[in-house]
C-alpha atoms as a PDB file:
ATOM      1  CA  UNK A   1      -0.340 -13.668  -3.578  1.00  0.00           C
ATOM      2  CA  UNK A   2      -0.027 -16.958  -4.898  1.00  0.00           C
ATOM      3  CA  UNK A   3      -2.343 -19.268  -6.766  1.00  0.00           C
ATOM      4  CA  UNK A   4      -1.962 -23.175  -7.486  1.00  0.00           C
ATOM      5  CA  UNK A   5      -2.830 -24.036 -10.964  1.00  0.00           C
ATOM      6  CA  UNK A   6      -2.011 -27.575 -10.197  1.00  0.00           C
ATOM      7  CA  UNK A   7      -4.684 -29.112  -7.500  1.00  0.00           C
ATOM      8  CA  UNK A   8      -1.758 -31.307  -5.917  1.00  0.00           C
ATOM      9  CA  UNK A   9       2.131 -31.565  -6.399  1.00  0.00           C
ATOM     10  CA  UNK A  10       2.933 -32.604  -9.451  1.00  0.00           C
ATOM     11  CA  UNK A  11       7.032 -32.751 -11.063  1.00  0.00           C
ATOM     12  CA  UNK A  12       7.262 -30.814 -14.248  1.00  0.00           C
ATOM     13  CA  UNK A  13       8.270 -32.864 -17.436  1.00  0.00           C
ATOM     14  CA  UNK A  14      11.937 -30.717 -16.955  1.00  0.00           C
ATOM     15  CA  UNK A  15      13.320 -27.329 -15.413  1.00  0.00           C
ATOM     16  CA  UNK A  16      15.754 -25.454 -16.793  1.00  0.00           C
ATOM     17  CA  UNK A  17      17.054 -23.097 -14.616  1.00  0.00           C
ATOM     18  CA  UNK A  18      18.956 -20.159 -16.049  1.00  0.00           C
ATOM     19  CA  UNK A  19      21.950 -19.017 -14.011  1.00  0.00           C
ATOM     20  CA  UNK A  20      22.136 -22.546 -12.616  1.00  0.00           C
ATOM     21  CA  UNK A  21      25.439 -22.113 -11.177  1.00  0.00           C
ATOM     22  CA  UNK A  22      24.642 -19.233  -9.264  1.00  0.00           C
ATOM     23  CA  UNK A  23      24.010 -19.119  -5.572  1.00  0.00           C
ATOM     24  CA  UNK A  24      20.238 -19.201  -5.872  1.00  0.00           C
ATOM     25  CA  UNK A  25      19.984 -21.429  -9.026  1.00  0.00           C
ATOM     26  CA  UNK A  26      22.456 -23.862  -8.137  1.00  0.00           C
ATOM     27  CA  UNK A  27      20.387 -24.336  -4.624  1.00  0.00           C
ATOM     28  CA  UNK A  28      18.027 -25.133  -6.547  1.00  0.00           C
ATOM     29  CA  UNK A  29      18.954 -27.215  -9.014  1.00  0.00           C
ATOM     30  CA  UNK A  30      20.270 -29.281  -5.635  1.00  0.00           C
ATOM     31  CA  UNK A  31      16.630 -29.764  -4.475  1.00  0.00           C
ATOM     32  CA  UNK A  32      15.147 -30.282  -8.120  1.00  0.00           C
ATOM     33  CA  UNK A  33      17.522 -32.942  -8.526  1.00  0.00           C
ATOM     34  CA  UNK A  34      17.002 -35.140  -4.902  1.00  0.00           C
ATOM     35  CA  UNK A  35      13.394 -35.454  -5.769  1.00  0.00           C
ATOM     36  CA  UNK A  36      15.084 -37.012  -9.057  1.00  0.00           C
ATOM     37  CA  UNK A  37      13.541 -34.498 -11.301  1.00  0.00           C
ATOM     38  CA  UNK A  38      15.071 -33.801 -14.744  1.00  0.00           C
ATOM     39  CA  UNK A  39      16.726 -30.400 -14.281  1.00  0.00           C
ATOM     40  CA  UNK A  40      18.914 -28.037 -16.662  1.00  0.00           C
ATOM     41  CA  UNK A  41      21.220 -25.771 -15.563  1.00  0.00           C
ATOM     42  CA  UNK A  42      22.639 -23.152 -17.965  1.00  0.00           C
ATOM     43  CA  UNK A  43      25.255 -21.614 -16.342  1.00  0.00           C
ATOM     44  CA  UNK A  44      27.218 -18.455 -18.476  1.00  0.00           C
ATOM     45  CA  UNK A  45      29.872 -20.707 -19.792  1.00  0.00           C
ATOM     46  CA  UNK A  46      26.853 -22.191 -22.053  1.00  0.00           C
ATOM     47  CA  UNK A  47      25.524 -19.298 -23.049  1.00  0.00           C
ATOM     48  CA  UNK A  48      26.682 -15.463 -22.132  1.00  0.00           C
ATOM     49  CA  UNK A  49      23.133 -13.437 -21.766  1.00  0.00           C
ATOM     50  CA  UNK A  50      25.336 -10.364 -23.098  1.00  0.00           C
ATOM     51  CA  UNK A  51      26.264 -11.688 -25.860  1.00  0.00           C
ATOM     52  CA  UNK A  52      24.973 -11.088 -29.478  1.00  0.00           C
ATOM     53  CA  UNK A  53      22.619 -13.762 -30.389  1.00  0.00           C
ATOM     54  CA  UNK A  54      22.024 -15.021 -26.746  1.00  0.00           C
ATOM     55  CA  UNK A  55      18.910 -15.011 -27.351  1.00  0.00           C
ATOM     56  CA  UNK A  56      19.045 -17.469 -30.261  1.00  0.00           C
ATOM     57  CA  UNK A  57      21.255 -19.849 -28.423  1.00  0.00           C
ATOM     58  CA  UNK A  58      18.682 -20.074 -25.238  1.00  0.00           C
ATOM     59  CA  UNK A  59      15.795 -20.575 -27.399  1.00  0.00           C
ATOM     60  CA  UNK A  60      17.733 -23.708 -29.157  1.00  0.00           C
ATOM     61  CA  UNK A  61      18.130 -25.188 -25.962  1.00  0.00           C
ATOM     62  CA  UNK A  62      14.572 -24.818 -24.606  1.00  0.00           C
ATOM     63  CA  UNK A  63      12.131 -27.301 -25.099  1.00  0.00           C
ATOM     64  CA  UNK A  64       8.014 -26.711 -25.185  1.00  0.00           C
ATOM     65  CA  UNK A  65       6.787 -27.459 -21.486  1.00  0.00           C
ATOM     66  CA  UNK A  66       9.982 -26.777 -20.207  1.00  0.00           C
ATOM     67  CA  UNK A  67       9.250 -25.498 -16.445  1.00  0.00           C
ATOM     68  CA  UNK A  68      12.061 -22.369 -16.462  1.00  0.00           C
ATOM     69  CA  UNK A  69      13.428 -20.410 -13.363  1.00  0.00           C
ATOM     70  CA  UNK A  70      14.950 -17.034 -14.537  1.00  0.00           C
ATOM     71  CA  UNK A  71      17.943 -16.894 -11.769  1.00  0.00           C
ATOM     72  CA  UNK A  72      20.906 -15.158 -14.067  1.00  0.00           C
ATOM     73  CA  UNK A  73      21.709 -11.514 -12.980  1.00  0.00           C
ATOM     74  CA  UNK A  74      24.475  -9.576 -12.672  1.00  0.00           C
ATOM     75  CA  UNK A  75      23.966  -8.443  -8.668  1.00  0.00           C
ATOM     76  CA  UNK A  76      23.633  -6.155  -6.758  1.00  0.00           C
ATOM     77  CA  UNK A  77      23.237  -3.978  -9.285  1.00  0.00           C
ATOM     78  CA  UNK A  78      25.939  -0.721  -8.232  1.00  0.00           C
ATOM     79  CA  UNK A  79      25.948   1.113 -11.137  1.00  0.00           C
ATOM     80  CA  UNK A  80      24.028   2.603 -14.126  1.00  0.00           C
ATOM     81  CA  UNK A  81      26.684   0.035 -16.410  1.00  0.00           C
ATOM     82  CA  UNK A  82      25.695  -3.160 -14.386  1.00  0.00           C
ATOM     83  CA  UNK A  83      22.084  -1.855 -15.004  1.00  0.00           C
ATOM     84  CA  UNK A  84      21.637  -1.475 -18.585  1.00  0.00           C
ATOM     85  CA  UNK A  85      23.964  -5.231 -18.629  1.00  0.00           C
ATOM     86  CA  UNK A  86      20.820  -6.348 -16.270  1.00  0.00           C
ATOM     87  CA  UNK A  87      18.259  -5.034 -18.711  1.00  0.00           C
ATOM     88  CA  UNK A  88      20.302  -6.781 -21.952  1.00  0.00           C
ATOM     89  CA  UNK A  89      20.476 -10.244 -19.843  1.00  0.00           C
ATOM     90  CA  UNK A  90      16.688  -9.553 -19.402  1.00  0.00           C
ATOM     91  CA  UNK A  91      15.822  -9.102 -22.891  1.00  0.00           C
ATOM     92  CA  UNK A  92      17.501 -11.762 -24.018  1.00  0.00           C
ATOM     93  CA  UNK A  93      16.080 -14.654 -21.690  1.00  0.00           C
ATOM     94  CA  UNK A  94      12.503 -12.848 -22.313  1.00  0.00           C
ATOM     95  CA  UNK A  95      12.808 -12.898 -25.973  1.00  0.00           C
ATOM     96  CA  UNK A  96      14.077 -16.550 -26.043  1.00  0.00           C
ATOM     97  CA  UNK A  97      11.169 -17.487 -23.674  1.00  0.00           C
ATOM     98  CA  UNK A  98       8.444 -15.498 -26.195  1.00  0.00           C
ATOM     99  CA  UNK A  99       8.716 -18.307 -28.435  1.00  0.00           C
ATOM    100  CA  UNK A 100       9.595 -21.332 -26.205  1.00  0.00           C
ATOM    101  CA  UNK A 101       6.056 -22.544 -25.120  1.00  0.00           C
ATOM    102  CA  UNK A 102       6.947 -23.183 -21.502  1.00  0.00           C
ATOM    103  CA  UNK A 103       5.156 -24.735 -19.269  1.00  0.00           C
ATOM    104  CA  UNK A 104       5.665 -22.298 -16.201  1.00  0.00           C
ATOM    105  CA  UNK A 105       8.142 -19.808 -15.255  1.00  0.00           C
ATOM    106  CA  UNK A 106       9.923 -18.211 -12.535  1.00  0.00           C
ATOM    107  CA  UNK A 107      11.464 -15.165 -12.635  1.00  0.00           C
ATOM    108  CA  UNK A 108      13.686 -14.323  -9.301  1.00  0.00           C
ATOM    109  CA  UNK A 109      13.287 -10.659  -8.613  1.00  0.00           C
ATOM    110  CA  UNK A 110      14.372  -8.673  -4.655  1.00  0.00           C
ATOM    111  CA  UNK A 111      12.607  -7.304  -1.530  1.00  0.00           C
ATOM    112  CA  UNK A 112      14.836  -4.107  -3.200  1.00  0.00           C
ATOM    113  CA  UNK A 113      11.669  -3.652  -5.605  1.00  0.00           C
ATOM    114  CA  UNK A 114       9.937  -2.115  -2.148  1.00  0.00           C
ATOM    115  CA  UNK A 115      10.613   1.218  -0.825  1.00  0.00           C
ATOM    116  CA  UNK A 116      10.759   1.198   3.076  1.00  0.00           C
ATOM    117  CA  UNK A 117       7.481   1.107   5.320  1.00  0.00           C
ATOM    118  CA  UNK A 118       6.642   1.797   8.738  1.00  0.00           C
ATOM    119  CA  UNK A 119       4.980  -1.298   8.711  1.00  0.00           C
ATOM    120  CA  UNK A 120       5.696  -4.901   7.659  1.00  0.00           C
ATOM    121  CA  UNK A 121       6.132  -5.030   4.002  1.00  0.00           C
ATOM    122  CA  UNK A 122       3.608  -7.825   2.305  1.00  0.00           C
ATOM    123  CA  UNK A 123       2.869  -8.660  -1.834  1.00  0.00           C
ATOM    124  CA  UNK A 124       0.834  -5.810  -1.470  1.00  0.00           C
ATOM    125  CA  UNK A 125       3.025  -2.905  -0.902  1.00  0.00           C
ATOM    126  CA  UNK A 126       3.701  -1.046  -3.203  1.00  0.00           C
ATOM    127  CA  UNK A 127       6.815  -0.984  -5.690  1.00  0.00           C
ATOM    128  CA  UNK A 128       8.849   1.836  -5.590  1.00  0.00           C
ATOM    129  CA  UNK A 129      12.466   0.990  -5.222  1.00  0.00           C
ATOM    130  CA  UNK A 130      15.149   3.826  -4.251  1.00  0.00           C
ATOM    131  CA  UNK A 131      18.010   1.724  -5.563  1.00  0.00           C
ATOM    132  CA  UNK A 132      20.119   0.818  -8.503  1.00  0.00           C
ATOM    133  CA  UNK A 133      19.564  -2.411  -7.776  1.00  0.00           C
ATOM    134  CA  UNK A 134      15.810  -2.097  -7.016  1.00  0.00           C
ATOM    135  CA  UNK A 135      14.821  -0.222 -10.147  1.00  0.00           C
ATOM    136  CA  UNK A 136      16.626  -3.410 -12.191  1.00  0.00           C
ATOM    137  CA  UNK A 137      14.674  -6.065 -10.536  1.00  0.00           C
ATOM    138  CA  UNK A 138      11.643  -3.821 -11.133  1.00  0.00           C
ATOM    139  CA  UNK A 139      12.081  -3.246 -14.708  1.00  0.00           C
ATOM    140  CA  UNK A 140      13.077  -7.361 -15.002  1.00  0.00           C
ATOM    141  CA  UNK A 141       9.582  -8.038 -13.517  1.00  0.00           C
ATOM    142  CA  UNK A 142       7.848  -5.560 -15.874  1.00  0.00           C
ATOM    143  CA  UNK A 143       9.550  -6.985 -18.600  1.00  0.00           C
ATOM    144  CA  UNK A 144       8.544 -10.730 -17.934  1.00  0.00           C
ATOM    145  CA  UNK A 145       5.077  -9.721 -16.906  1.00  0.00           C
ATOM    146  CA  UNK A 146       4.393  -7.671 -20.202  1.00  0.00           C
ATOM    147  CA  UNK A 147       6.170 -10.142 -22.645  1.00  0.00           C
ATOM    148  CA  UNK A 148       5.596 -13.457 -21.266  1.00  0.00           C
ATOM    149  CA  UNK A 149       2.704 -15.251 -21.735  1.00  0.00           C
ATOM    150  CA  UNK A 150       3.186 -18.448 -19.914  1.00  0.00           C
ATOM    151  CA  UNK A 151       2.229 -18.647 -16.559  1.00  0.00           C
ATOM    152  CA  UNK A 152       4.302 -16.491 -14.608  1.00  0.00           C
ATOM    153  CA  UNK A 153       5.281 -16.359 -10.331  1.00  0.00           C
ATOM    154  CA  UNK A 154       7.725 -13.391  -9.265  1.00  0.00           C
ATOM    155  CA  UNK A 155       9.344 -14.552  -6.132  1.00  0.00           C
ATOM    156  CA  UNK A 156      11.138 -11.807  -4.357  1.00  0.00           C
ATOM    157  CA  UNK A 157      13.597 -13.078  -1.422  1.00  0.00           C
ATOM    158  CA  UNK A 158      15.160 -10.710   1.349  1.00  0.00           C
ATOM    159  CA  UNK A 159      18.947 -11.139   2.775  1.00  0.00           C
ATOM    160  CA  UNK A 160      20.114 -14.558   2.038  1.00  0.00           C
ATOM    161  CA  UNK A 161      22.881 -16.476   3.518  1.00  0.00           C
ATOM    162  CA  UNK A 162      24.577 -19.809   3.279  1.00  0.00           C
ATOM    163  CA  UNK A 163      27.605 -21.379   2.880  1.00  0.00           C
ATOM    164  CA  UNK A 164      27.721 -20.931  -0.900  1.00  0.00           C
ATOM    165  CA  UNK A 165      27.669 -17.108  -1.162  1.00  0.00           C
ATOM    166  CA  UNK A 166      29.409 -15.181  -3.574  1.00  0.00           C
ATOM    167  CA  UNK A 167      28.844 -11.999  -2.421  1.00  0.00           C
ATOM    168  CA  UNK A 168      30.339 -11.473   0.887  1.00  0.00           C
ATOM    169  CA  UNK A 169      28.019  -9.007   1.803  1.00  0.00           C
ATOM    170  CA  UNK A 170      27.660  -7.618   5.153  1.00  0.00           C
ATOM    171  CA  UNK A 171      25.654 -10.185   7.675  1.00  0.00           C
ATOM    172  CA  UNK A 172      26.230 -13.678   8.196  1.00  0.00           C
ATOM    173  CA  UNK A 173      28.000 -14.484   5.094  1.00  0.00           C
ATOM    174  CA  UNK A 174      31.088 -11.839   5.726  1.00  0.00           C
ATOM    175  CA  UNK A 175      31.123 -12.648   9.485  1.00  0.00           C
ATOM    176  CA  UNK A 176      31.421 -16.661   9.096  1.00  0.00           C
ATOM    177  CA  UNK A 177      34.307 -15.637   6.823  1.00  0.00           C
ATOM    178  CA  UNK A 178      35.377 -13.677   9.120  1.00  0.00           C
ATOM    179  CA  UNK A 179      35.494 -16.149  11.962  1.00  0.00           C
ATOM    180  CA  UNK A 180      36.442 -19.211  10.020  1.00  0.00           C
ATOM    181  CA  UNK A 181      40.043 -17.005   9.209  1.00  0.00           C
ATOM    182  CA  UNK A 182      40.068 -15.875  13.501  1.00  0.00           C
ATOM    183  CA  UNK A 183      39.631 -12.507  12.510  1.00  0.00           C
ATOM    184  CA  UNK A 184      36.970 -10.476  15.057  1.00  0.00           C
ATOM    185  CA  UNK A 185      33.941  -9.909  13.557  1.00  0.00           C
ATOM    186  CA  UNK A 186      33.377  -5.969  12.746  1.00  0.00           C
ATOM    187  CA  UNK A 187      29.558  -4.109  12.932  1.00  0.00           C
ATOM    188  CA  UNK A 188      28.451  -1.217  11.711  1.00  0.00           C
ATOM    189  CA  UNK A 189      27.451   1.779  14.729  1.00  0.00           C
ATOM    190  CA  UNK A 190      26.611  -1.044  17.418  1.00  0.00           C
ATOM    191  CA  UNK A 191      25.129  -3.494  14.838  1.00  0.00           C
ATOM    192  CA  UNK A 192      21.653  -2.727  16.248  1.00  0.00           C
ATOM    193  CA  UNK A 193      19.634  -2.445  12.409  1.00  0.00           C
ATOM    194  CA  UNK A 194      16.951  -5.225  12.273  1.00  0.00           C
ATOM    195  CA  UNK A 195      16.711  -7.117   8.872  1.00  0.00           C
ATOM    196  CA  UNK A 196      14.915 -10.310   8.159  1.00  0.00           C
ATOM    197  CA  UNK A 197      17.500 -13.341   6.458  1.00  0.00           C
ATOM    198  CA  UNK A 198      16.406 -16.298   4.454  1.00  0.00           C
ATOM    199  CA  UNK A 199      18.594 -19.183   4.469  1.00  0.00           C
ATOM    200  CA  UNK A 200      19.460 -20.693   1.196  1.00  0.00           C
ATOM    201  CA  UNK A 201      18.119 -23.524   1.471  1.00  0.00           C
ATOM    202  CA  UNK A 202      14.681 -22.786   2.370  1.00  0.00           C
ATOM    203  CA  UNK A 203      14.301 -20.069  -0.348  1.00  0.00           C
ATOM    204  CA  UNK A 204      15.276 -23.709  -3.059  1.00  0.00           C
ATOM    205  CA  UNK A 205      12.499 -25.378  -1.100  1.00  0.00           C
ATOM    206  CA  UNK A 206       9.626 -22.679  -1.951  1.00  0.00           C
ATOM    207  CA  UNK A 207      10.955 -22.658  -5.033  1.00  0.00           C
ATOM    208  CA  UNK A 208      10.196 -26.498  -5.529  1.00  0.00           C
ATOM    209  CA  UNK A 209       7.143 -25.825  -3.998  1.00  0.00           C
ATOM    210  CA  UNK A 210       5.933 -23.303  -7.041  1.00  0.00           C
ATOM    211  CA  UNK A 211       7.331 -25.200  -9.743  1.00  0.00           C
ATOM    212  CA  UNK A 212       5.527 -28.489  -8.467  1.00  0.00           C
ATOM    213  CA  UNK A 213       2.019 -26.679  -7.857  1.00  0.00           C
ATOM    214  CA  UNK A 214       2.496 -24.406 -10.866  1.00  0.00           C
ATOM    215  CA  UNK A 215       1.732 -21.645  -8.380  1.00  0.00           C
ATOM    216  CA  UNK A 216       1.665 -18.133 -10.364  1.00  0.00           C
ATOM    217  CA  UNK A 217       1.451 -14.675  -8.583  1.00  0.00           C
ATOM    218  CA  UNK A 218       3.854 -12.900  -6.797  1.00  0.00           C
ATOM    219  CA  UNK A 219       5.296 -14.100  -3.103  1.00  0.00           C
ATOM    220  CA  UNK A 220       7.733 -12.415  -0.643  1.00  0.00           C
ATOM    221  CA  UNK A 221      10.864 -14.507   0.464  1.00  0.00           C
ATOM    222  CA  UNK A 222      11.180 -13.783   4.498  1.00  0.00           C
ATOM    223  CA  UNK A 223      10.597 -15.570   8.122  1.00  0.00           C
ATOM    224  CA  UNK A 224       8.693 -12.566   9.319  1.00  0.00           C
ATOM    225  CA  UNK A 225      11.136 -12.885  12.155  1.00  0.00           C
ATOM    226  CA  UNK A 226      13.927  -9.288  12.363  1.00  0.00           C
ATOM    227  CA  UNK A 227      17.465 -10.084  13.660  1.00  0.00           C
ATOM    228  CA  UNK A 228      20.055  -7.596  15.102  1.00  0.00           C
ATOM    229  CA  UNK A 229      23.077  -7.441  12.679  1.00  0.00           C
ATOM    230  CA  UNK A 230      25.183  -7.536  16.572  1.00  0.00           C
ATOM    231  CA  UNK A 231      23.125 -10.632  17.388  1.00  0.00           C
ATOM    232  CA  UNK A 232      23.553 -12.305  14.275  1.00  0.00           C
ATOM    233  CA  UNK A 233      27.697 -11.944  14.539  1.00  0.00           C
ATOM    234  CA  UNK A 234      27.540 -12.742  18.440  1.00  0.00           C
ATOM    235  CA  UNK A 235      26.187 -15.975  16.601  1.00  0.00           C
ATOM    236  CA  UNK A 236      28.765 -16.794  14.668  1.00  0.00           C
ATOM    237  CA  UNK A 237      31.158 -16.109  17.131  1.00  0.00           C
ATOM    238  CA  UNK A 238      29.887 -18.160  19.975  1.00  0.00           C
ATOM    239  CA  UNK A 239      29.700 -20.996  17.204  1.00  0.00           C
ATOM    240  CA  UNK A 240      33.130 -20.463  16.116  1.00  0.00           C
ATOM    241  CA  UNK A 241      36.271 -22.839  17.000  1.00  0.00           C
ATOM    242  CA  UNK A 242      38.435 -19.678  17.322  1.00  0.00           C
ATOM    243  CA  UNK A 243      38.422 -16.715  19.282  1.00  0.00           C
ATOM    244  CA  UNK A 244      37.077 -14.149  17.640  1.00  0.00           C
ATOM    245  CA  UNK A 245      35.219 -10.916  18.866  1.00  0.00           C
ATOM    246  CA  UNK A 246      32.437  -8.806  17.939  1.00  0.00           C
ATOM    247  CA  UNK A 247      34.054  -4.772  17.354  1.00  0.00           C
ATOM    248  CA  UNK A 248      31.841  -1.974  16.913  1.00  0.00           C
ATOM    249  CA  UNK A 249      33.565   0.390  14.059  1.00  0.00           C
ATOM    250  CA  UNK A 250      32.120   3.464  13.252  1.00  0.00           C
ATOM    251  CA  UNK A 251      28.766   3.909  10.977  1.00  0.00           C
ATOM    252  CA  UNK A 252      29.889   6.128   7.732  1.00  0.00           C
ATOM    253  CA  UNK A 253      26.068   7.442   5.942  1.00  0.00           C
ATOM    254  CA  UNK A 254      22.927   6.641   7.360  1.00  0.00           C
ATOM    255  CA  UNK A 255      21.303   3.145   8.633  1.00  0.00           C
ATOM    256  CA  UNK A 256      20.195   1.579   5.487  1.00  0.00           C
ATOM    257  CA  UNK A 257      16.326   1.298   5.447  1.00  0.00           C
ATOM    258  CA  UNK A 258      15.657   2.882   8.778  1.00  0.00           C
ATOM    259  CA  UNK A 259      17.414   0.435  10.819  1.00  0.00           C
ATOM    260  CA  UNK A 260      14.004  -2.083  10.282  1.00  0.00           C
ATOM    261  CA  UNK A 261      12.521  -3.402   7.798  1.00  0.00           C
ATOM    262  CA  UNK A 262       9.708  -6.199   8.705  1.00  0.00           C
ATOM    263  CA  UNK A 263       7.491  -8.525   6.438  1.00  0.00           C
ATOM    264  CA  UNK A 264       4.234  -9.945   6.649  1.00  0.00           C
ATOM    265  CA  UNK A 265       4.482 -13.571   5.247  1.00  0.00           C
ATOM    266  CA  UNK A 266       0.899 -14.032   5.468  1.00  0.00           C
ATOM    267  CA  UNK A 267       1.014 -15.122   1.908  1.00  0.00           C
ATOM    268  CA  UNK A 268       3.915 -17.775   2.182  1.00  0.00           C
ATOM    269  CA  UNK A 269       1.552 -19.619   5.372  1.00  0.00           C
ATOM    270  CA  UNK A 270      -1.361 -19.584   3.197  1.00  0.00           C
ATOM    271  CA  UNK A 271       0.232 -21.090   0.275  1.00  0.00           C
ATOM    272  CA  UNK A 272       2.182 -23.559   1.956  1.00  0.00           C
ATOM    273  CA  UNK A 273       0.734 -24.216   5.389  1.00  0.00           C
ATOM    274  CA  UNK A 274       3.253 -27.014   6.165  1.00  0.00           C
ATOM    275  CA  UNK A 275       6.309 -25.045   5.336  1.00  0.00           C
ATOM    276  CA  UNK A 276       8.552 -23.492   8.295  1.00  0.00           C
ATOM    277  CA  UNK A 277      11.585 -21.611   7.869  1.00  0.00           C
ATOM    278  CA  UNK A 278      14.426 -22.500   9.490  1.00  0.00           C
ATOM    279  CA  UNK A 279      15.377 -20.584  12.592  1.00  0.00           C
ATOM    280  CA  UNK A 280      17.451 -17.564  11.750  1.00  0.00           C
ATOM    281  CA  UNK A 281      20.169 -17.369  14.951  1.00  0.00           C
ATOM    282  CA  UNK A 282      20.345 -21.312  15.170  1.00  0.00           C
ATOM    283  CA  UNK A 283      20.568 -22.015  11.943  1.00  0.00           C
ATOM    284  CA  UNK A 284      23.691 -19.263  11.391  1.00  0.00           C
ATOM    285  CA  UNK A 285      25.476 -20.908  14.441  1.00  0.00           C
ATOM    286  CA  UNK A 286      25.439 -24.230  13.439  1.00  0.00           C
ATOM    287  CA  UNK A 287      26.437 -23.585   9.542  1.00  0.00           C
ATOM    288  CA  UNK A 288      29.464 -21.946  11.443  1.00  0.00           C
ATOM    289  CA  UNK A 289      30.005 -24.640  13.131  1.00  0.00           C
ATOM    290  CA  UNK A 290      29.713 -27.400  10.043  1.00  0.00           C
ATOM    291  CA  UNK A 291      31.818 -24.985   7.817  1.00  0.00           C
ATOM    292  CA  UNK A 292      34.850 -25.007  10.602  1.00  0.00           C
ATOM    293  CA  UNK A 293      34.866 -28.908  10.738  1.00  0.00           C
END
């Protein structure tokens, strides 16, 4: 749950945002910077976080009552090697921030930190990844919480898409690709696993929204809403220009988490009552259809 130390909006003297030319830091660097806030963004050409004396260099740049958003990673985390690189990126922003005096900061962690539930997952579940790339965000949010003494929010966002991704992971990133190149759009089994996606965009504005109320706390990143990975590409390719089709191919290892995996975001209403996420399906289709202009 979340808690405003700041009784009404107000901008923060600067943000730097580590990893700020990343897909989640450079969304919101975006936003920080149309409300004509002074933002930072230390991308790894600055400063490598696995580097010897990264640490040193980070602290140099920050400033006392800098507002900072942790958003460097090296993810999804696939192996033990890209985890103990996670954990050195981690000690080095947390060391550098032991001594900065900031003002407020946000450390971007994953829904991954949750095992799966019967039920919808809320801040209140309990943490108990069964991934690689689980167990890092875990051990990154019990390294900021135990060494940093600034006021401290751990935001933890589900599946995100947008038109910015990196990853190409399977969903609506890989299947606007997909389209946009009038290739058919392949599903796992018949595509029928529910999962909840955030757009980009909205997970930059809740973002804004914590650094401006100081919020601290932990808060989920989801609509609430569950989406058929089959209804998600029938989106994209009903928005596309080109005719592409949706193929079922043939599911190799089990549905990942069940097939479902709901949240409760309880918490998000209460802490921002005016806030709506954009609609999932819509919002898919008509990125698809801005990205093929």
């Amino acid at each position: 749950m979340l808690r405003h130390l700041a009784p009404a909006p107000m901008a923060p003297a600067r943000v730097v945002v580590i990893g700020g030319s990343g897909f989640v830091g450079g969304a919101l660097c975006r936003r920080i910077a149309r409300a004509q806030i002074p933002v930072l963004a230390i991308t790894r050409q600055q400063i490598d976080l696995l580097a010897d004396g990264a640490e040193k260099q980070l602290r140099a740049i920050l400033q006392p009552g800098d507002a900072v958003v942790a958003a460097a990673a090296r993810a999804p985390c696939r192996s033990l090697d890209m985890l103990v690189e996670n954990v050195k990126m981690t000690r080095a922003m947390v060391a550098a921030l032991k001594d900065a005096a900031p003002s407020h900061v946000i450390n971007i962690s994953s829904d991954a930190v949750y095992a799966d539930e019967p039920v919808p997952i809320d801040e209140e579940t309990p943490t108990a990844p069964g991934t690689l790339h689980g167990a890092m965000h875990l051990a990154r949010e019990i390294a900021f919480r135990s060494d940093i003494s600034a006021p401290l929010t751990i935001v933890r966002p589900t599946l995100l898409y947008g038109l910015e991704d990196p990853h190409n992971g399977y969903g609506p990133n890989r299947f606007r690709r997909l389209a946009a190149a009038g290739e058919n759009i392949a599903v796992f089994g018949a595509g029928e696993e529910r999962r909840d996606h955030v757009w980009i965009d909205d997970l930059a504005e809740i973002l804004f929204r914590i650094l401006t109320r100081r919020s601290i706390g932990a808060l989920n990143v989801a609509t609430g809403e569950v989406h058929s990975f089959r209804a998600l590409a029938e989106a994209v390719a009903g928005a596309s220009r080109r005719k592409v089709a949706v193929e079922e191919t043939p599911r190799v290892g089990p549905m990942p988490h069940n097939g479902y995996r709901p949240f409760d975001i309880e918490a998000t209403r209460a802490a921002f009552p005016d806030f709506a996420y954009a609609p999932t399906i819509a919002t898919v289709a008509k990125l698809q259809t801005f990205a093929e202009q």
